[in-house]
Protein backbone atom coordinates (compact mmCIF):
# COMPACT_ATOMS: atom_id res chain seq x y z
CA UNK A 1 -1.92 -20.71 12.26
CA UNK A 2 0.71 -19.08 10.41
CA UNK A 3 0.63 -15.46 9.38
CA UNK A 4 -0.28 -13.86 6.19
CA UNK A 5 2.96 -11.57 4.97
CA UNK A 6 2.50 -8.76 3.11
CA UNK A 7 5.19 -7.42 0.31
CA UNK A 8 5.65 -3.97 -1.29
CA UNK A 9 6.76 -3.65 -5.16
CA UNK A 10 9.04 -0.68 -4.95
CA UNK A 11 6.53 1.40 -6.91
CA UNK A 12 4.35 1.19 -3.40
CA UNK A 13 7.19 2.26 -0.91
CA UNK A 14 8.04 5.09 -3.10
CA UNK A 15 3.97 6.05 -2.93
CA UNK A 16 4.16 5.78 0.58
CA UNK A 17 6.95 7.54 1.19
CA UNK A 18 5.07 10.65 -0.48
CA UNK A 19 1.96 10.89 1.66
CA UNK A 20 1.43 12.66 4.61
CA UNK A 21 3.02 10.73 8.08
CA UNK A 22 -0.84 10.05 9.27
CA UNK A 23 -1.90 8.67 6.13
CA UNK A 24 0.77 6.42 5.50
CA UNK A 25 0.23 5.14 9.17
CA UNK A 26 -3.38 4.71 8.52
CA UNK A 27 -2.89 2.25 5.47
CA UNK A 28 0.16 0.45 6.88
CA UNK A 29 -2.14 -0.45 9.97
CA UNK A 30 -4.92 -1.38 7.91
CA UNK A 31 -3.20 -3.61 5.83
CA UNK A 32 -1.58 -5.17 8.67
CA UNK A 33 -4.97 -5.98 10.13
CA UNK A 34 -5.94 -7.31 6.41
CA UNK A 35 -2.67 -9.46 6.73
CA UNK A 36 -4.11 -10.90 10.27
CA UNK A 37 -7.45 -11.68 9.03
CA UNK A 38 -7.02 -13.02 5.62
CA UNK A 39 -7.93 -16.09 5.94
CA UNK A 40 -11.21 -15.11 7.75
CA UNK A 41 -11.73 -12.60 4.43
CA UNK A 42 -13.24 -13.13 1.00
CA UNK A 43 -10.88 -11.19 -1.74
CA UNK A 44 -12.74 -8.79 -4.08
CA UNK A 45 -12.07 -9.63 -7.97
CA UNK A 46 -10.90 -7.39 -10.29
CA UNK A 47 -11.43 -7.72 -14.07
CA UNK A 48 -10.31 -7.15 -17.66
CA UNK A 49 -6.95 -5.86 -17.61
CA UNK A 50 -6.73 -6.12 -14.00
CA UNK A 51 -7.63 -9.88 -14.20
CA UNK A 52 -5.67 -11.87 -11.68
CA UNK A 53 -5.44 -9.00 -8.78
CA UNK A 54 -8.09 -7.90 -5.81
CA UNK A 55 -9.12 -4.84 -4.19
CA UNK A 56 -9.15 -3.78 -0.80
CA UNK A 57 -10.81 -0.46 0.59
CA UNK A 58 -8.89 2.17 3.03
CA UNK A 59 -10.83 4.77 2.85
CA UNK A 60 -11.28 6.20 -0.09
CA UNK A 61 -8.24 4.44 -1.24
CA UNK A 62 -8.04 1.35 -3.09
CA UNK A 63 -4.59 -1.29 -2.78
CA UNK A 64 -5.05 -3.32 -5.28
CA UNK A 65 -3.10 -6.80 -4.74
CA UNK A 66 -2.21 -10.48 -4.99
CA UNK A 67 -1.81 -13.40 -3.49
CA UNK A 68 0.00 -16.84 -3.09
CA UNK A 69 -1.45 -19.21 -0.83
CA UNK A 70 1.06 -21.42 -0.56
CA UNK A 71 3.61 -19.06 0.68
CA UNK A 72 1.03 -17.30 2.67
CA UNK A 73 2.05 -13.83 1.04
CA UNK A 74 0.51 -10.79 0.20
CA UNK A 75 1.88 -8.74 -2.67
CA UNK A 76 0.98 -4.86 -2.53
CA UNK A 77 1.21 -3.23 -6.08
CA UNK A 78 -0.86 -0.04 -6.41
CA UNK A 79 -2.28 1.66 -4.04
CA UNK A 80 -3.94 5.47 -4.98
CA UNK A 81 -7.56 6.75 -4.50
CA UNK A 82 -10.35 5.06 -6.01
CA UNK A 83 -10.89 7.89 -8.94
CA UNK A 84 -6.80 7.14 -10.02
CA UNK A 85 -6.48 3.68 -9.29
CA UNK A 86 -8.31 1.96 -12.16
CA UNK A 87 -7.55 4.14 -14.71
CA UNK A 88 -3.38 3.04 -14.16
CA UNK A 89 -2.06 -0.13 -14.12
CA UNK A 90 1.39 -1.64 -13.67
């Protein structure tokens, strides 16, 4: 079985790149375990004007996503603490 890839909108490295060395490692392992498992995963909903992406819990951060199926791809674009996350949107 081919493996789910995940993809960071420029927004997400630049996020990264501010948090503190263990943190950052934290989420980049747990969303390369996500990326393993997806297919055995359900993906959480969002709605109104986040219609169309998912959410996925590190924590108490939330990386809120996409997906295409057919090119088995992952596509990071937000990823900030639960109490931050909802209230922006790209």
């Amino acid at each position: 079985m081919r493996e789910w890839r995940i993809e960071y909108t420029d927004k997400v490295l630049a996020e990264l790149e501010v948090l503190d060395r263990p943190v950052r490692r934290q989420i980049i392992d747990r969303l390369e375990w996500f990326a393993e498992h997806f297919h055995e995963l359900t993906p959480a909903p969002l709605h109104g004007d986040w219609k169309g992406f998912f959410k996925f819990r590190i924590g108490d951060r939330r990386v809120v996503y996409n997906f295409e199926s057919s090119k088995q791809l992952i596509q990071v674009h937000q990823i900030d603490r639960r109490d931050k996350i909802y209230k922006r949107h790209s």
